[in-house]
C-alpha atoms as a PDB file:
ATOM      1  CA  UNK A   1      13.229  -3.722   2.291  1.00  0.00           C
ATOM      2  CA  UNK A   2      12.921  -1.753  -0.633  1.00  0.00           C
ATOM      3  CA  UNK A   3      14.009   2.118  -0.750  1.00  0.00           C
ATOM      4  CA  UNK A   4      11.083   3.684  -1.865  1.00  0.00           C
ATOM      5  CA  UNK A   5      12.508   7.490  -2.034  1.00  0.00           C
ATOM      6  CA  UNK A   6      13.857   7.540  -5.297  1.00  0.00           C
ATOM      7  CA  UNK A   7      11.381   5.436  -7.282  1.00  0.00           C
ATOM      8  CA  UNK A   8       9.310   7.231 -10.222  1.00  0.00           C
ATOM      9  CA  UNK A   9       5.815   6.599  -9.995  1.00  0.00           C
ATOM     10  CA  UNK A  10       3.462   6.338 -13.816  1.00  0.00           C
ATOM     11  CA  UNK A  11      -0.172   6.412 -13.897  1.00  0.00           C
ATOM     12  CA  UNK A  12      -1.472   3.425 -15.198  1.00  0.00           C
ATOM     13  CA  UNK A  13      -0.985   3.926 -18.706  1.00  0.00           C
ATOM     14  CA  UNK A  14       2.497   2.819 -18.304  1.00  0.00           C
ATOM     15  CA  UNK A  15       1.016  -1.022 -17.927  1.00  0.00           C
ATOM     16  CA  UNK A  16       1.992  -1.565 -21.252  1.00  0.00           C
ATOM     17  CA  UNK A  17       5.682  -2.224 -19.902  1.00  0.00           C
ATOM     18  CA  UNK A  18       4.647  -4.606 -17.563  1.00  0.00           C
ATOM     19  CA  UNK A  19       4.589  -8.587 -17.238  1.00  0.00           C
ATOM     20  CA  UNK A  20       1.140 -10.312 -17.727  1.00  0.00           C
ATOM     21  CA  UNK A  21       1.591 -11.698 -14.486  1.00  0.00           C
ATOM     22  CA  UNK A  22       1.888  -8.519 -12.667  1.00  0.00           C
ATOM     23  CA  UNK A  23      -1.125  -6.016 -14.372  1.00  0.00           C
ATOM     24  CA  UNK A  24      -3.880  -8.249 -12.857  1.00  0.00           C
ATOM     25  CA  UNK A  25      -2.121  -7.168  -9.197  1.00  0.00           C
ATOM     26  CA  UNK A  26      -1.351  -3.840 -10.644  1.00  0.00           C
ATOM     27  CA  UNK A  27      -4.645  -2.946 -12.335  1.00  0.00           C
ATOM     28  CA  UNK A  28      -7.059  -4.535  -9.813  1.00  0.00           C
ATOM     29  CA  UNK A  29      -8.937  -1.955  -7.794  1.00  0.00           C
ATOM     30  CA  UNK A  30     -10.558  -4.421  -5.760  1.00  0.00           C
ATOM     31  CA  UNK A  31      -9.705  -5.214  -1.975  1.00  0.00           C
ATOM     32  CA  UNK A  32      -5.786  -6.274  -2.355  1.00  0.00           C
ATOM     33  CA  UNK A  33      -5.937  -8.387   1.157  1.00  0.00           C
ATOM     34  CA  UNK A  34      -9.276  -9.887   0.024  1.00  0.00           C
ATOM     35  CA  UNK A  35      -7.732 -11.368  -3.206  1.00  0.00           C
ATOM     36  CA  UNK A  36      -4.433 -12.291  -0.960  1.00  0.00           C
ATOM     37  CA  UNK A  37      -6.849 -14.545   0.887  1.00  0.00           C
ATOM     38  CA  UNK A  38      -8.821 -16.016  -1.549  1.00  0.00           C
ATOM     39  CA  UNK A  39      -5.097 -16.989  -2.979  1.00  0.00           C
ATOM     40  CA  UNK A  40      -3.612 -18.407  -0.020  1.00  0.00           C
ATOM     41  CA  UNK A  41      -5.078 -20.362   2.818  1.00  0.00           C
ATOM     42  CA  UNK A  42      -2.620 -18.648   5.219  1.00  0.00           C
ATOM     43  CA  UNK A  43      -2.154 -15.411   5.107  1.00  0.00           C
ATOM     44  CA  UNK A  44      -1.101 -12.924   8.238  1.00  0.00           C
ATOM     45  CA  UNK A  45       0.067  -9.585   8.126  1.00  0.00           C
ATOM     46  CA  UNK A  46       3.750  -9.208   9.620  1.00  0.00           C
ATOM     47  CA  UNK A  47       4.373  -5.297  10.788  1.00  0.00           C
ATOM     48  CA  UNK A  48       7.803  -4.616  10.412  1.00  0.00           C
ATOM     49  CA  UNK A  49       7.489  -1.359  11.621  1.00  0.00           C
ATOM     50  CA  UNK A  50       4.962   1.318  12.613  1.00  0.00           C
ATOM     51  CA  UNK A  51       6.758   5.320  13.983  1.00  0.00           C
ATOM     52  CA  UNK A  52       6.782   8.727  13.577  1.00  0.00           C
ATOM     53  CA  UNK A  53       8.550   9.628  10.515  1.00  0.00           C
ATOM     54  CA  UNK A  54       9.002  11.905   7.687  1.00  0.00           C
ATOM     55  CA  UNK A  55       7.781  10.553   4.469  1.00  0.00           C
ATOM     56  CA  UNK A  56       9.532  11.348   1.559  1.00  0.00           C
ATOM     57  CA  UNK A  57       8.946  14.301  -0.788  1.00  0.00           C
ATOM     58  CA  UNK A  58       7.038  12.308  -3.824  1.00  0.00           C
ATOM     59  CA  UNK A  59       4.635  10.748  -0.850  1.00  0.00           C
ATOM     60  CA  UNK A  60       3.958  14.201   0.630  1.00  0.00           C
ATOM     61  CA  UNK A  61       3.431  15.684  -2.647  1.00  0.00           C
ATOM     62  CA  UNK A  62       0.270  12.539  -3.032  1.00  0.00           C
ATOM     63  CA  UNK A  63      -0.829  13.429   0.369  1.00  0.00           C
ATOM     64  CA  UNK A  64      -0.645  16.891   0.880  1.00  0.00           C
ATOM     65  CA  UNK A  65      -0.296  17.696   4.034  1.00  0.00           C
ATOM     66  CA  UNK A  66       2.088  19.365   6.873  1.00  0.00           C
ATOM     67  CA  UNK A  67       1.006  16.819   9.687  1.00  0.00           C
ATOM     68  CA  UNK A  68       3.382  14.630  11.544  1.00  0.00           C
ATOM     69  CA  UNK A  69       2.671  11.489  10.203  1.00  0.00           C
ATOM     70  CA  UNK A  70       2.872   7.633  11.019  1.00  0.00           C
ATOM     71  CA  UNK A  71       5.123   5.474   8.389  1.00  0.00           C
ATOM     72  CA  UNK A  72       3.826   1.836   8.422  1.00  0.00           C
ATOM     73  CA  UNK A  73       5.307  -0.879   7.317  1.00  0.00           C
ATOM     74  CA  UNK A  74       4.872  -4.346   6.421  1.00  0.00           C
ATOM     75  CA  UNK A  75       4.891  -7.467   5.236  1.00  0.00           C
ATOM     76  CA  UNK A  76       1.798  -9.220   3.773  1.00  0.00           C
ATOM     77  CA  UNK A  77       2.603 -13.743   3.761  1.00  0.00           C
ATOM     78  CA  UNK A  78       1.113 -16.125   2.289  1.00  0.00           C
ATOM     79  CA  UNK A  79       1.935 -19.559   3.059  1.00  0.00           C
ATOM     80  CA  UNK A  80       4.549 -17.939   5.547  1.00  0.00           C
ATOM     81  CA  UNK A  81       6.502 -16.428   2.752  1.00  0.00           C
ATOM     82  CA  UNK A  82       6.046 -12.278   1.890  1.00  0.00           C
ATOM     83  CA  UNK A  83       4.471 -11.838  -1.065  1.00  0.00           C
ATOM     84  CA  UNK A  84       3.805  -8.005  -0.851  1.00  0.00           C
ATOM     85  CA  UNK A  85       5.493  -5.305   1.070  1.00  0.00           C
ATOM     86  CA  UNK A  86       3.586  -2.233   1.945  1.00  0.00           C
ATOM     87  CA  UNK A  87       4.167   1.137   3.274  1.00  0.00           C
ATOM     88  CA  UNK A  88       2.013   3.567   4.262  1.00  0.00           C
ATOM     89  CA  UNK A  89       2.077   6.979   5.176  1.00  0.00           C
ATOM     90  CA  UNK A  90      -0.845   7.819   7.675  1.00  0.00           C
ATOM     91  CA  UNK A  91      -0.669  11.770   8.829  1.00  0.00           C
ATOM     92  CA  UNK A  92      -1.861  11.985  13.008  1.00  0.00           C
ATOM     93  CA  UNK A  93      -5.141  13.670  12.337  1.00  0.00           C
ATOM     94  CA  UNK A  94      -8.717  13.604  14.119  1.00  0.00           C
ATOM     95  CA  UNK A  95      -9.779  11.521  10.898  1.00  0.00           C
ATOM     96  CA  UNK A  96      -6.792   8.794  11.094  1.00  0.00           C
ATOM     97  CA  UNK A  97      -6.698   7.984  14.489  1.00  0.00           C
ATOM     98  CA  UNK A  98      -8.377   4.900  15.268  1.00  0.00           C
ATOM     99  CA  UNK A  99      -6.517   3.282  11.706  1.00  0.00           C
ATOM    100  CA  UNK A 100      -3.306   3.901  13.656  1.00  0.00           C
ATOM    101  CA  UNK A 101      -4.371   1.452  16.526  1.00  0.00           C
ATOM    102  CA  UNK A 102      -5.503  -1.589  13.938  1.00  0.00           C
ATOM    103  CA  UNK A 103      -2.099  -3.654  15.321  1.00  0.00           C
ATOM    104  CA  UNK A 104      -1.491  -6.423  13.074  1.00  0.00           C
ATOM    105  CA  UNK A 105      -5.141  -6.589  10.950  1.00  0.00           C
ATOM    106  CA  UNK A 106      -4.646  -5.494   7.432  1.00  0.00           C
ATOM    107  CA  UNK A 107      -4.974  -2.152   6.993  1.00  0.00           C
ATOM    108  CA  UNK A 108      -7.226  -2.735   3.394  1.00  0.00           C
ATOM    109  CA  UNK A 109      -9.593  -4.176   5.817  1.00  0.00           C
ATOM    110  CA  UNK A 110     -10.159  -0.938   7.549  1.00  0.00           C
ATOM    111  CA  UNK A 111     -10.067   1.034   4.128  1.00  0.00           C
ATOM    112  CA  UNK A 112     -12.543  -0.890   1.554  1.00  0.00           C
ATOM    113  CA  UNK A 113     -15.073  -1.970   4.241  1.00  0.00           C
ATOM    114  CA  UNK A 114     -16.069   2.037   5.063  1.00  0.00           C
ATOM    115  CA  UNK A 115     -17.927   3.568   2.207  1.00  0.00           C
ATOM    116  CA  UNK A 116     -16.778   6.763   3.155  1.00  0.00           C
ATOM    117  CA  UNK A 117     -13.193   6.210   2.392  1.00  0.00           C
ATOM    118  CA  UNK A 118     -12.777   6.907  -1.287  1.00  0.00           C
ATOM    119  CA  UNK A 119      -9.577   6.137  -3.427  1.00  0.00           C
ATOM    120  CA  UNK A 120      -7.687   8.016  -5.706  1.00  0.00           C
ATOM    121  CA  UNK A 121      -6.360   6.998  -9.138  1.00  0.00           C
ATOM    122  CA  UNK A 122      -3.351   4.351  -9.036  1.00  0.00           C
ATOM    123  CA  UNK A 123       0.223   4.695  -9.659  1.00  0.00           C
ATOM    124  CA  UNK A 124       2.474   1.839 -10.741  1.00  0.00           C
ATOM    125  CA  UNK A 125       6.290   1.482 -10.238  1.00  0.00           C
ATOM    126  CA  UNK A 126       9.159  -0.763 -11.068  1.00  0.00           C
ATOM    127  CA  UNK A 127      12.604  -1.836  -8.978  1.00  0.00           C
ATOM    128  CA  UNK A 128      14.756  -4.393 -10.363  1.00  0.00           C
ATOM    129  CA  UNK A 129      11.952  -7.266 -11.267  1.00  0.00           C
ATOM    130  CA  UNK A 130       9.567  -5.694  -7.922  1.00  0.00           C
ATOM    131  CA  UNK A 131       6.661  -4.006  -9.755  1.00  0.00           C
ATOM    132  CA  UNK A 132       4.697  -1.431  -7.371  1.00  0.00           C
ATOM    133  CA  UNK A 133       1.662   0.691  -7.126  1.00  0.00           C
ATOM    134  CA  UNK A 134       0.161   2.832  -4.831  1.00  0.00           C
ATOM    135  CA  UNK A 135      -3.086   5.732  -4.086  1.00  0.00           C
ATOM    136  CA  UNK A 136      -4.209   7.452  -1.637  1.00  0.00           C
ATOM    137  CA  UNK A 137      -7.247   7.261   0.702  1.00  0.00           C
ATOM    138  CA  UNK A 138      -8.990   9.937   1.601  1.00  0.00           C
ATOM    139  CA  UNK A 139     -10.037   9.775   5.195  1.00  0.00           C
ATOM    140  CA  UNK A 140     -12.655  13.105   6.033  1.00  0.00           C
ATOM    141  CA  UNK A 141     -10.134  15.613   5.741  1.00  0.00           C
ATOM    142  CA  UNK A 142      -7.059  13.740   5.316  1.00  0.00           C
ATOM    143  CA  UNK A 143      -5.290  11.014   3.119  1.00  0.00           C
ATOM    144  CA  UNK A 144      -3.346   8.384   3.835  1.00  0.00           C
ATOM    145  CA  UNK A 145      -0.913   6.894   0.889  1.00  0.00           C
ATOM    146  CA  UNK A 146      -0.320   3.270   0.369  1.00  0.00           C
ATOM    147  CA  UNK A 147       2.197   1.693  -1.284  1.00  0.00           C
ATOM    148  CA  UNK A 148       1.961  -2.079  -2.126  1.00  0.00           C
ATOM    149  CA  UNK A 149       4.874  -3.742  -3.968  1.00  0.00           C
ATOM    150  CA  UNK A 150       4.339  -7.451  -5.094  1.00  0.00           C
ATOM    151  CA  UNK A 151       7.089  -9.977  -4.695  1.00  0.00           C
ATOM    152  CA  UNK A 152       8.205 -12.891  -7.160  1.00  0.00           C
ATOM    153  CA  UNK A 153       6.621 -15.377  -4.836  1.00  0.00           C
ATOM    154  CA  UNK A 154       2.938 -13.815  -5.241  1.00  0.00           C
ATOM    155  CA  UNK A 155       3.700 -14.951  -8.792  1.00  0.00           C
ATOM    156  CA  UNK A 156       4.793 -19.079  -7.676  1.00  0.00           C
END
């Protein structure tokens, strides 16, 4: 959906840049799937795919690690159209392995309701008119990255 290997990734600062419409999905911190419910009355997660890959160099360089790892991708609808694409890279460790077994429930489901998961800062992105962010999760001794890109008909 969108090639993710090339894009340059800011820290927040770079918000400046943005649309209005977009920082209050870039800059929230909050649960994004929460907020993607209280916005539509339908919303489903659509995985589009979920293998053993290699993630590219800037995600490994987030994540750290030399594990095999688990790309995951999908599409979050609301109303039945996508309104966010996600991908995220989840390293087969001890600590990861019942997140790679959640099937079609939102993965931010699994991440904001266990206090021990803690987030890192944010890092924002744009593609054409497709603004971006992403952090990583850190999961006992690993972290998993996630990558959340917000499409024009969030904004509708």
């Amino acid at each position: 959906m969108i090639d993710t290997s090339k894009l340059i990734w800011q820290d927040l600062s770079c918000l400046k840049s943005a649309p209005k419409k977009t920082v209050e999905w870039l800059n929230d911190e909050a649960s994004l799937t929460a907020k993607l419910k209280q916005k539509f009355s339908d919303f489903s997660v659509k995985v589009i795919s979920q293998q053993q890959g290699q993630p590219h160099a800037n995600e490994v360089e987030i994540i750290n690690t030399k594990s095999e790892c688990v790309i995951r991708e999908v599409a979050l609808l609301g109303n039945n159209k996508i309104v966010v694409y996600a991908r995220s890279i989840i390293p087969l460790t001890s600590d990861t392995k019942d997140i790679l077994n959640i099937g079609s429930k939102p993965l931010g489901e699994v991440l904001f309701n266990d206090t021990h998961i803690k987030r890192d800062s944010m890092q924002i992105t744009q593609s054409g008119h497709i603004w971006g962010r992403r952090s990583a999760f850190t999961i006992g001794n690993s972290k998993i990255l996630v990558s959340e890109f917000f499409m024009e008909d969030l904004y509708a």
